[in-house]
N, C-alpha and C. Protein backbone atom coordinates (compact mmCIF):
# COMPACT_ATOMS: atom_id res chain seq x y z
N UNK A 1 -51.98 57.11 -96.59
CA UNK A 1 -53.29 56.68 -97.01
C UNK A 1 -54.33 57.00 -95.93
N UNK A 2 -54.24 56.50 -94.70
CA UNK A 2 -54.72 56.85 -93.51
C UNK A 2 -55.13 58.61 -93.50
N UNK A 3 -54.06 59.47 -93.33
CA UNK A 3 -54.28 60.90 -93.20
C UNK A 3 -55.49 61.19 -94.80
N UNK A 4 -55.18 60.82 -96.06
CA UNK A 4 -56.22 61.43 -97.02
C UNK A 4 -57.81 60.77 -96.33
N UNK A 5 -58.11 59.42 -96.31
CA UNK A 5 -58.67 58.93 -95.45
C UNK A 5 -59.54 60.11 -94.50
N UNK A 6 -58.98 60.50 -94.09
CA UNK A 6 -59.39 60.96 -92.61
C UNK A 6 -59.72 62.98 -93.26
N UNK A 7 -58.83 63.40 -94.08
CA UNK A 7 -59.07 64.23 -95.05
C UNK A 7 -60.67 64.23 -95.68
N UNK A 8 -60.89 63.19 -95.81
CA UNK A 8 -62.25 63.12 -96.87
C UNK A 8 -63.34 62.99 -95.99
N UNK A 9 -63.24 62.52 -94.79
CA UNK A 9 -63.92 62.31 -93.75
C UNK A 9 -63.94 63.72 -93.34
N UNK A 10 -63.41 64.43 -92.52
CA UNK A 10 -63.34 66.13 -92.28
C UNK A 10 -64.07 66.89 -93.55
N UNK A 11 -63.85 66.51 -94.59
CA UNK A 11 -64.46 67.68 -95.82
C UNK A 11 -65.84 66.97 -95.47
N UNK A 12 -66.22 65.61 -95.75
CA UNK A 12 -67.79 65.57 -95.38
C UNK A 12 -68.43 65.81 -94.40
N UNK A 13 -67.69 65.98 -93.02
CA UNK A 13 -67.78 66.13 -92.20
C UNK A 13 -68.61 67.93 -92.21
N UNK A 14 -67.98 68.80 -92.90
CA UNK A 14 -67.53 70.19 -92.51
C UNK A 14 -68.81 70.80 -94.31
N UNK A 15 -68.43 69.95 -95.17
CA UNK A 15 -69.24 70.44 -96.45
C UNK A 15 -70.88 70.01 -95.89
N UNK A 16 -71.12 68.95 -95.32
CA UNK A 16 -72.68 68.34 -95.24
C UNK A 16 -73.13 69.54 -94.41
N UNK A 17 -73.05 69.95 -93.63
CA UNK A 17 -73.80 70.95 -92.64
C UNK A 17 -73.70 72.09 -93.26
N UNK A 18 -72.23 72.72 -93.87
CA UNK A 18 -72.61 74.18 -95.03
C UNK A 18 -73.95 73.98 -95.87
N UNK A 19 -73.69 72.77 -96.51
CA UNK A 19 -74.70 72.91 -97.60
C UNK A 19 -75.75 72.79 -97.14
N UNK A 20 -76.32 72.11 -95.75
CA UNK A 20 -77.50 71.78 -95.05
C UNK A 20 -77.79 73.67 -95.10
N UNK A 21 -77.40 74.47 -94.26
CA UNK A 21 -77.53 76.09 -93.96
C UNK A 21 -77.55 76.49 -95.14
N UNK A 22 -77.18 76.83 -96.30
CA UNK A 22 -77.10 77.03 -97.21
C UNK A 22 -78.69 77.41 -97.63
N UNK A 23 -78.86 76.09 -97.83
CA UNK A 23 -79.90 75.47 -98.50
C UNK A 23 -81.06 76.08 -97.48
N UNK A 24 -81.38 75.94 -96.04
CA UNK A 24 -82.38 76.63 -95.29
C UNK A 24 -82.35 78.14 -95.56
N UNK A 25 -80.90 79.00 -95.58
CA UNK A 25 -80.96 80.18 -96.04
C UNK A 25 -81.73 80.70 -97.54
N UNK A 26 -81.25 79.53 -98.46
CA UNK A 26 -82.29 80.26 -99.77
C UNK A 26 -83.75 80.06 -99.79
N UNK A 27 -83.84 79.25 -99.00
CA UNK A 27 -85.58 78.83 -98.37
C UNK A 27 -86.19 80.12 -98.15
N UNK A 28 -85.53 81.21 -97.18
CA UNK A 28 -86.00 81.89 -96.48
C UNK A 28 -85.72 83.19 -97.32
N UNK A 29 -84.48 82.99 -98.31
CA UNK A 29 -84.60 84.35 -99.10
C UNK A 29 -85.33 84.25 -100.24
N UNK A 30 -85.56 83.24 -101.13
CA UNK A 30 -87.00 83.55 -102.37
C UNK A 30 -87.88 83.57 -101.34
N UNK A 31 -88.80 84.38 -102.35
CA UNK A 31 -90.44 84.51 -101.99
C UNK A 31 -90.93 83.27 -102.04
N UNK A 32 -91.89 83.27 -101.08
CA UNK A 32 -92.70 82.19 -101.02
C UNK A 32 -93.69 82.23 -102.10
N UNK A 33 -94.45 81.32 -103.02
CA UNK A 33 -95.65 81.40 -103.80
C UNK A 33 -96.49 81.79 -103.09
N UNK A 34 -97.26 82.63 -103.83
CA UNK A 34 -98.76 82.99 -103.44
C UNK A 34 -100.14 82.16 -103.15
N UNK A 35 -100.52 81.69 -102.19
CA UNK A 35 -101.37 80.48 -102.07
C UNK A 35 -103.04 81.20 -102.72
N UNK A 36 -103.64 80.59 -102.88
CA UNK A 36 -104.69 81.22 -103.39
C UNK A 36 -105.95 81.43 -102.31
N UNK A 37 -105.26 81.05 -101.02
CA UNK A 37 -105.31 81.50 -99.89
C UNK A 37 -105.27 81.94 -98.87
N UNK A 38 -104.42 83.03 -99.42
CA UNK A 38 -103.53 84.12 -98.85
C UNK A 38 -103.60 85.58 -99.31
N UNK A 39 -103.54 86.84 -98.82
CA UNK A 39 -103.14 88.08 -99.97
C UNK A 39 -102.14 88.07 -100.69
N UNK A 40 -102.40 88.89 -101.54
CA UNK A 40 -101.45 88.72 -102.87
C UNK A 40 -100.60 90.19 -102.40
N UNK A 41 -99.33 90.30 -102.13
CA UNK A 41 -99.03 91.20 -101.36
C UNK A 41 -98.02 91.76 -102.72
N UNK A 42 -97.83 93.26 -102.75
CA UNK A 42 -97.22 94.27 -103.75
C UNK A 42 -96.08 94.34 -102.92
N UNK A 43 -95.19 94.54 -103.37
CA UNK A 43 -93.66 95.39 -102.76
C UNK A 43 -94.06 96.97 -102.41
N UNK A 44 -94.01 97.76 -101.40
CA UNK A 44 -94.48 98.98 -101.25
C UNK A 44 -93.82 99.74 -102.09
N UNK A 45 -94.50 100.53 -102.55
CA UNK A 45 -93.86 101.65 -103.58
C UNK A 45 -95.47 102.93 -103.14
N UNK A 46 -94.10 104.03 -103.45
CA UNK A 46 -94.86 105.45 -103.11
C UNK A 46 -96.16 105.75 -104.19
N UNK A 47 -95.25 105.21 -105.56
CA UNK A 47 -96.13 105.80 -106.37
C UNK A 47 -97.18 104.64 -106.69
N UNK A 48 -97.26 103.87 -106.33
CA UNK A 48 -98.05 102.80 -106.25
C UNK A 48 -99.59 102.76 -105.84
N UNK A 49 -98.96 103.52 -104.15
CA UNK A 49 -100.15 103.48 -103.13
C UNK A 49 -101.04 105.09 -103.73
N UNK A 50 -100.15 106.46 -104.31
CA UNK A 50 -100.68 107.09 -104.95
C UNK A 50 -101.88 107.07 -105.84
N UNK A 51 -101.18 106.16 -106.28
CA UNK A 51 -102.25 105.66 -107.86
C UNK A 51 -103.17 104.72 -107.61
N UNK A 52 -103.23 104.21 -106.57
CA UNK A 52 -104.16 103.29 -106.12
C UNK A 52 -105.29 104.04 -104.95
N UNK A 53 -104.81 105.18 -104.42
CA UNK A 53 -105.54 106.68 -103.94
C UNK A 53 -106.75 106.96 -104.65
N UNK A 54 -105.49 107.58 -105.86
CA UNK A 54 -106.60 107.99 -107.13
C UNK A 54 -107.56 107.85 -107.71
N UNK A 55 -107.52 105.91 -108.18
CA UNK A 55 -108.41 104.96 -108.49
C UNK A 55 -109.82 104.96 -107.25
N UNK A 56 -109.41 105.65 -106.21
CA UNK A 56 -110.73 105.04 -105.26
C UNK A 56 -110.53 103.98 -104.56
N UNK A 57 -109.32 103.18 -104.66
CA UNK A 57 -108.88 102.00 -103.72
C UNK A 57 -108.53 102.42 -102.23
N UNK A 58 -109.22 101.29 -101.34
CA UNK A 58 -108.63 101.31 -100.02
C UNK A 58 -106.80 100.63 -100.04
N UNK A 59 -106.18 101.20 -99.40
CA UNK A 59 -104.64 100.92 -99.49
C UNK A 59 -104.72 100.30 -98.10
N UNK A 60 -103.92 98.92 -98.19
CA UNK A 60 -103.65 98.41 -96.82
C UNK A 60 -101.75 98.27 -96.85
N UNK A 61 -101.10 98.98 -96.00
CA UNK A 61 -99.81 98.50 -96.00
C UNK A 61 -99.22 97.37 -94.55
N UNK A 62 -98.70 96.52 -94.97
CA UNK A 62 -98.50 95.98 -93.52
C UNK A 62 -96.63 96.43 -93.32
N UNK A 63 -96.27 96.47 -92.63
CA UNK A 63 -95.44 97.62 -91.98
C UNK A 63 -94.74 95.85 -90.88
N UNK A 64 -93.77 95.62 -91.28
CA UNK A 64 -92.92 94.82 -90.79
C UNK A 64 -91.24 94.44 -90.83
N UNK A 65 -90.65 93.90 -90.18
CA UNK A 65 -89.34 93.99 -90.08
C UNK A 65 -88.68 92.70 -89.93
N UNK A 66 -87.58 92.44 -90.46
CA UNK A 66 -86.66 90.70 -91.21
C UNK A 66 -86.67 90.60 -89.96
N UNK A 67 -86.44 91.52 -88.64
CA UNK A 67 -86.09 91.12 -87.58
C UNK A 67 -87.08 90.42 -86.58
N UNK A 68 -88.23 90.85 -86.96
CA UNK A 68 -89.00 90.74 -86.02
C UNK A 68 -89.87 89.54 -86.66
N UNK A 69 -89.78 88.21 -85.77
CA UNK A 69 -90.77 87.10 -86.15
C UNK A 69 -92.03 87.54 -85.66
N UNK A 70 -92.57 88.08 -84.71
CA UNK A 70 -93.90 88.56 -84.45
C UNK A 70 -94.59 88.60 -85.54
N UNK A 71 -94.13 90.10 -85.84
CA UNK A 71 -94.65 90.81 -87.34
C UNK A 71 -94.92 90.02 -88.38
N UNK A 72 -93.94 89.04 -88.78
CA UNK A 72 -94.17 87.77 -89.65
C UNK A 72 -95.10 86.98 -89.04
N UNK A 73 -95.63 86.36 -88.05
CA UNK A 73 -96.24 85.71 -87.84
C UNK A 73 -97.50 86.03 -87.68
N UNK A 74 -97.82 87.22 -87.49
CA UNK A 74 -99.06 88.13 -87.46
C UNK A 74 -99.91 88.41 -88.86
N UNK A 75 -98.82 88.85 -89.24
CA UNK A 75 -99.18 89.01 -91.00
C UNK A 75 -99.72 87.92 -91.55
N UNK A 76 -98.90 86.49 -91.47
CA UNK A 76 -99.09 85.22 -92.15
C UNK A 76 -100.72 84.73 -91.57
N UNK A 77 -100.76 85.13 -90.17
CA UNK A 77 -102.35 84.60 -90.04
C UNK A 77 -102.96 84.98 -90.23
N UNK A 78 -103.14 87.03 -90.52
CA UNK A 78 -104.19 87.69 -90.40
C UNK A 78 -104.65 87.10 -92.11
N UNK A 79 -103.29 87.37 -93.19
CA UNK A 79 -103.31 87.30 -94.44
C UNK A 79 -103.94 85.43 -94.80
N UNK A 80 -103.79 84.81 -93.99
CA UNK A 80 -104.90 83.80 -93.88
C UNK A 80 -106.25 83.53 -93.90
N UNK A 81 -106.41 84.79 -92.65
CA UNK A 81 -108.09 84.62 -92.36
C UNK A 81 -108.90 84.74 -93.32
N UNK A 82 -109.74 84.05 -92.84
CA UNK A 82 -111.02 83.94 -94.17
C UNK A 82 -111.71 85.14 -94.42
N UNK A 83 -111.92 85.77 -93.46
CA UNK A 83 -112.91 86.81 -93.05
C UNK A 83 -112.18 87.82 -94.09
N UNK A 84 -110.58 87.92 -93.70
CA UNK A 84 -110.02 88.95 -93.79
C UNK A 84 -110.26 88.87 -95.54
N UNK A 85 -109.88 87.73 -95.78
CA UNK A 85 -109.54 87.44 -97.81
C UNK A 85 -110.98 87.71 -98.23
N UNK A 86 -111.97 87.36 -97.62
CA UNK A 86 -112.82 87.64 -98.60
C UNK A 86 -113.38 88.97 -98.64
N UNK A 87 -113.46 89.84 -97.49
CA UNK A 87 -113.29 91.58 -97.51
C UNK A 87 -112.09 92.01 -98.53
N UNK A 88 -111.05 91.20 -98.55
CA UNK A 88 -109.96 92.27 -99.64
C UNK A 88 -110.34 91.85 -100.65
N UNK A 89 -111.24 90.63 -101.08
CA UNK A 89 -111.56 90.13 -102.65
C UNK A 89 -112.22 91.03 -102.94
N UNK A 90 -113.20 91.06 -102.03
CA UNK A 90 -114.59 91.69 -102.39
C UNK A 90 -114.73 93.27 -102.57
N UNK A 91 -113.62 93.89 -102.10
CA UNK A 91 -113.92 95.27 -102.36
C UNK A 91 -112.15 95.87 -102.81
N UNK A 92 -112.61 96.87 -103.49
CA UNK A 92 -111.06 97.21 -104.01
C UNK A 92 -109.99 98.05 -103.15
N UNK A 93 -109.09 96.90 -102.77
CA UNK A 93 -108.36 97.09 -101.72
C UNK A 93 -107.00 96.34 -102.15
N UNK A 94 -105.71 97.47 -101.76
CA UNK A 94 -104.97 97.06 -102.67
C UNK A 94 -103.71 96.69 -101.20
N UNK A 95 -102.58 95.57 -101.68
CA UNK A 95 -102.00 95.40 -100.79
C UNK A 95 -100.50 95.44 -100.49
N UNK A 96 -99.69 96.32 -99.69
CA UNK A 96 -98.47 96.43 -99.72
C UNK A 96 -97.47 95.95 -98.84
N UNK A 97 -96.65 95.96 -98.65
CA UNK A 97 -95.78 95.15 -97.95
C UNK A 97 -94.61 95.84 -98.17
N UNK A 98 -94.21 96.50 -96.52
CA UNK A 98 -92.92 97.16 -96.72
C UNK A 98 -92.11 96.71 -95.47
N UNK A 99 -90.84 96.39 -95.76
CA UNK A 99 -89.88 95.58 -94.33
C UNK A 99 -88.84 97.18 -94.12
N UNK A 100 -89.36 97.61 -92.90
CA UNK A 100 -88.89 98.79 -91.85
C UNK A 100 -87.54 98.53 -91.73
N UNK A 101 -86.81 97.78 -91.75
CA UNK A 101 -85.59 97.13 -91.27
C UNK A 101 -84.83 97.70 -92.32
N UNK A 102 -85.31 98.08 -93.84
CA UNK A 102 -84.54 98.30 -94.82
C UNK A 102 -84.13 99.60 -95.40
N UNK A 103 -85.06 100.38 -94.77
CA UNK A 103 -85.61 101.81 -94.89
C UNK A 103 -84.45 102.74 -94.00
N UNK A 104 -84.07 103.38 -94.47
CA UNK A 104 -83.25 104.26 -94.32
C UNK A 104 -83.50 105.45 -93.14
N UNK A 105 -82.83 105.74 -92.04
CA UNK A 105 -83.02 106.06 -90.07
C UNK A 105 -84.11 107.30 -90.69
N UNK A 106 -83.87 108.24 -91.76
CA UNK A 106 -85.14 109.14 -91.28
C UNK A 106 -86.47 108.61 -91.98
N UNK A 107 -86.33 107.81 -93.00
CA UNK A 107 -87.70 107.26 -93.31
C UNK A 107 -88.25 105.97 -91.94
N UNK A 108 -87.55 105.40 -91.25
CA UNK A 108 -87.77 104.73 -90.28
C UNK A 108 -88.58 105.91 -89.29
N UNK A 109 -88.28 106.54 -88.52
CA UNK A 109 -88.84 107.84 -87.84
C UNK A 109 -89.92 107.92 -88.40
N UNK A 110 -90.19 108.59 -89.50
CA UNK A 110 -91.54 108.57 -90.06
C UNK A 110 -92.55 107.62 -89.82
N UNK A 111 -91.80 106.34 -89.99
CA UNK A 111 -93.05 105.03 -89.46
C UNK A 111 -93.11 105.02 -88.29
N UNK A 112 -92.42 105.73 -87.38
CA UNK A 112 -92.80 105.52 -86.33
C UNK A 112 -94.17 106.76 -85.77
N UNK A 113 -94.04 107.88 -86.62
CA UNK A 113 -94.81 108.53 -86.54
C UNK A 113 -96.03 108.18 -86.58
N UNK A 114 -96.27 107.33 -87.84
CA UNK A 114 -97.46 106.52 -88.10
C UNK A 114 -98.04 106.26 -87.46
N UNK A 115 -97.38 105.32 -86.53
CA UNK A 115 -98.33 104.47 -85.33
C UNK A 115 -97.96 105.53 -84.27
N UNK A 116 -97.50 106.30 -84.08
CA UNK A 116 -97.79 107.20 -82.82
C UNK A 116 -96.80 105.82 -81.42
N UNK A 117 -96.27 105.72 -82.09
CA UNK A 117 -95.92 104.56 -81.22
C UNK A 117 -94.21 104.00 -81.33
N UNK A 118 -93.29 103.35 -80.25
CA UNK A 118 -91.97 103.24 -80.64
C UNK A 118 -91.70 102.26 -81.55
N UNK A 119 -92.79 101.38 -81.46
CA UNK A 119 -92.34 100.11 -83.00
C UNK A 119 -93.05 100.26 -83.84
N UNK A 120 -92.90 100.67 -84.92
CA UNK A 120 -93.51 101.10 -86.06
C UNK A 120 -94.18 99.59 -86.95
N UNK A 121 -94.67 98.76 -86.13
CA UNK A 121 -94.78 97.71 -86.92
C UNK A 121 -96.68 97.51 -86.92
N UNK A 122 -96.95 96.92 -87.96
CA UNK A 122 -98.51 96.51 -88.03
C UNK A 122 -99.19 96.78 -89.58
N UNK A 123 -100.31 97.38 -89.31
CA UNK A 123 -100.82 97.90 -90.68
C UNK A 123 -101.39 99.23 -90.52
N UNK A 124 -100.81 99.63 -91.67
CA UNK A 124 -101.41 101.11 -92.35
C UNK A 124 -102.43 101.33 -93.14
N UNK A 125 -103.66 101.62 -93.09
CA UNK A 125 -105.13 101.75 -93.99
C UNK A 125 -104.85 103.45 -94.37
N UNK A 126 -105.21 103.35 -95.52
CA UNK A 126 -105.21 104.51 -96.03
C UNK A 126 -106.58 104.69 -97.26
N UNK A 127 -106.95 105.88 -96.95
CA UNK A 127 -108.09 106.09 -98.12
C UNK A 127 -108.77 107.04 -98.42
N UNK A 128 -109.12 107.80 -99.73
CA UNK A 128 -109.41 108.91 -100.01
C UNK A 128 -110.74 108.98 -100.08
N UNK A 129 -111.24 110.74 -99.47
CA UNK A 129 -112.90 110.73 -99.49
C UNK A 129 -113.28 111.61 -100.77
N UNK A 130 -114.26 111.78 -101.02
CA UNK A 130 -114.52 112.65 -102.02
C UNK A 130 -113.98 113.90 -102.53
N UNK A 131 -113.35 114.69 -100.92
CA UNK A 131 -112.83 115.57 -101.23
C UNK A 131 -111.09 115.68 -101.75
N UNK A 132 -110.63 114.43 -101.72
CA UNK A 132 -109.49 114.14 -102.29
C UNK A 132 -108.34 114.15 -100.94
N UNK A 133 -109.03 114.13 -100.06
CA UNK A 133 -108.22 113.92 -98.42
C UNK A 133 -107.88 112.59 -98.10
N UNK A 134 -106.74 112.70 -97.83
CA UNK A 134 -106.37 111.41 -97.46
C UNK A 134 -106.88 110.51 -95.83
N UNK A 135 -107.23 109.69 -95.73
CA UNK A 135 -107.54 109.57 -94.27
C UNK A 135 -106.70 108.39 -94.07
N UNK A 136 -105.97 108.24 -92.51
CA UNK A 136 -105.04 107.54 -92.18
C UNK A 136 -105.49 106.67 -91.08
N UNK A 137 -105.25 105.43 -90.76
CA UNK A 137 -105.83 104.67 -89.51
C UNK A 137 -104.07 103.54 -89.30
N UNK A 138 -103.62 103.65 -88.47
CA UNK A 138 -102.73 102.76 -87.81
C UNK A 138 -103.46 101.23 -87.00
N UNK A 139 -103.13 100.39 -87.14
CA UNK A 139 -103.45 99.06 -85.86
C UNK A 139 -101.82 98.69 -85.75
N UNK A 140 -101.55 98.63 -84.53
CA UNK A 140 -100.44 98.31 -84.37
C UNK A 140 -100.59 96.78 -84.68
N UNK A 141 -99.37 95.51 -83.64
CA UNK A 141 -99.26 94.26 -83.35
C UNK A 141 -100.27 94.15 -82.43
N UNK A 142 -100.61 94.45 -81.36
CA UNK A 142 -101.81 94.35 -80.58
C UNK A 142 -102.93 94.45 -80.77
N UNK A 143 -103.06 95.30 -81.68
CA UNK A 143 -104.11 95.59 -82.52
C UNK A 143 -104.59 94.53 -83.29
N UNK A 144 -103.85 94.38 -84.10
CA UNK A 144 -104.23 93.09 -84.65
C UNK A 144 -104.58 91.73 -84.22
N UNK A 145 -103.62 91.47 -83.20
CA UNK A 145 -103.96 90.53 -82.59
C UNK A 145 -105.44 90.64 -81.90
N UNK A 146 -106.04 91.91 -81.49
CA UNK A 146 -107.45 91.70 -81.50
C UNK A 146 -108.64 91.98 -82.01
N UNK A 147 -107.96 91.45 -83.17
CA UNK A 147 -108.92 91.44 -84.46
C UNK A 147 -109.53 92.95 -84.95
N UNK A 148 -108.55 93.90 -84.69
CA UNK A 148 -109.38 95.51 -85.27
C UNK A 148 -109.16 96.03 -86.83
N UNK A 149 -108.71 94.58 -87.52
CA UNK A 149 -108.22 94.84 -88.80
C UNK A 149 -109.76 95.10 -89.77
N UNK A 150 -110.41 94.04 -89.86
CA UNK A 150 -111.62 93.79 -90.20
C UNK A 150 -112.82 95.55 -90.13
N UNK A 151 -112.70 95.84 -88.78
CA UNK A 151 -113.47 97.02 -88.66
C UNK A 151 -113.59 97.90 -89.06
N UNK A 152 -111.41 98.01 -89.25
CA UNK A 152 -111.46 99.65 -89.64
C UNK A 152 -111.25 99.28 -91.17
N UNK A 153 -111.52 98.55 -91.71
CA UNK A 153 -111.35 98.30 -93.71
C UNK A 153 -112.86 98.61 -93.44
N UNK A 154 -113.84 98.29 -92.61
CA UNK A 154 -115.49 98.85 -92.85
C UNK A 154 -115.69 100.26 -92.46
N UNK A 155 -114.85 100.45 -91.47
CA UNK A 155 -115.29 102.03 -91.51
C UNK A 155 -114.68 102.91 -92.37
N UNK A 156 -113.48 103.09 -92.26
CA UNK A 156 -112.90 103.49 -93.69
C UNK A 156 -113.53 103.18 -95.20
N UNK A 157 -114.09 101.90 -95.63
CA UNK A 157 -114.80 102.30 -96.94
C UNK A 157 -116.48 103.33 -96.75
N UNK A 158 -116.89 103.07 -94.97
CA UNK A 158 -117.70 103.67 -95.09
C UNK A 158 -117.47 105.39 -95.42
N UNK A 159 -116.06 106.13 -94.66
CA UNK A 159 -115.90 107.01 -94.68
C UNK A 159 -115.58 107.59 -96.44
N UNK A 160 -115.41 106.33 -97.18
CA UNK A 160 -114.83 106.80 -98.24
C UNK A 160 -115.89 107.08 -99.81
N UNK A 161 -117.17 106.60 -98.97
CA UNK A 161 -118.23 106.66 -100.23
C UNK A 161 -119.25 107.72 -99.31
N UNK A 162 -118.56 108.43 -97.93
CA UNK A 162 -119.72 109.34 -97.50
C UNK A 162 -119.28 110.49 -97.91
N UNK A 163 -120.12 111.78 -98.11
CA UNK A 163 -119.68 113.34 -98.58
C UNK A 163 -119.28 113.82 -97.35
N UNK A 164 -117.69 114.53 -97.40
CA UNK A 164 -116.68 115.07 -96.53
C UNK A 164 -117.72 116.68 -96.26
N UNK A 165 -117.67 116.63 -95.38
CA UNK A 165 -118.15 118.28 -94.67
C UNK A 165 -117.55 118.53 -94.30
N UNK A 166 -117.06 119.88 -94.41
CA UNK A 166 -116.19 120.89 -93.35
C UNK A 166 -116.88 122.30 -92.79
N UNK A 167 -116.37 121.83 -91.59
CA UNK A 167 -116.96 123.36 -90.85
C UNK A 167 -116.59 124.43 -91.03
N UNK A 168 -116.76 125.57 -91.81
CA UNK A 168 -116.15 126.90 -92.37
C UNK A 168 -116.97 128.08 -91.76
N UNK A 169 -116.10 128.32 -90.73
CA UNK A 169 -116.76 129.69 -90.11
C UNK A 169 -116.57 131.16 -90.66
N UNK A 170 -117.42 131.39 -90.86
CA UNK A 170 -117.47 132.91 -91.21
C UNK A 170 -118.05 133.92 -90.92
N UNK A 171 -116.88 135.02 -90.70
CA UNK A 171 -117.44 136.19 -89.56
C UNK A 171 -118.67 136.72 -90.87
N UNK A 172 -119.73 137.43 -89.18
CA UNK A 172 -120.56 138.32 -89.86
C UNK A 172 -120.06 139.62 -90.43
């Protein structure tokens, strides 16, 4: 009687803390709801940010990794700021969200290309000018952290409603 006793004691012992982890793990794997004070963030897709090119939209991707709490924590405040939400309300700017960590070693390389830099983490602005050119702007984590998110979504829409010139030399 004693040993089952002591049996049932060990299983609660050993089941209460699984199910405690358990339970913090599915916390962290659903998505969180969308606060209506927050960006409303897309899953990155190629043909997505394409078609959102096309339309005349500024494309913002934020470029982060399961591994890295930084990146999460950067994102969660910038995607907070007031400043920031009411520039993405206000003008058509579309938003993606891609985790680096998942991406396969030569598409990883590529992001690193992006930022010109060894951690490929931050945000990607992207946006087309009249002439159907794509224009590219990187802010890394540092970047962000000092506030250069805001600027380049203004210069970039400025670049994107001005007429593209090119210099075309031609012999006499």
């Amino acid at each position: 009687m004693q040993t089952r006793i002591t049996n049932i004691r060990l299983a609660h012992l050993v089941t209460g803390p699984l199910l405690a982890l358990m339970l913090i793990r599915l916390y962290f794997l659903l998505p969180f709801p969308v606060k209506p004070d927050q960006i409303d963030w897309t899953p990155y897709s190629l043909a997505g940010v394409h078609q959102d090119l096309e339309q005349g939209k500024l494309v913002l991707i934020s470029a982060k990794a399961s591994w890295c709490i930084t990146t999460w924590g950067h994102e969660y405040f910038y995607s907070q700021d007031p400043a920031v939400l009411k520039l993405v309300r206000s003008q058509p700017i579309s938003c993606y969200q891609i985790d680096i960590a998942e991406l396969p070693h030569h598409q990883f390389e590529a992001w690193q290309g992006y930022f010109d830099d060894i951690s490929p983490l931050g945000v990607i602005l992207l946006t087309q000018n009249s002439n159907h050119e794509v224009i590219k702007r990187a802010i890394t984590i540092e970047g962000l952290y000092e506030q250069q998110l805001i600027p380049e979504i203004k210069k970039l829409r400025e670049l994107q409603t001005e007429p593209s010139y090119r210099v075309v030399h031609i012999d006499p």
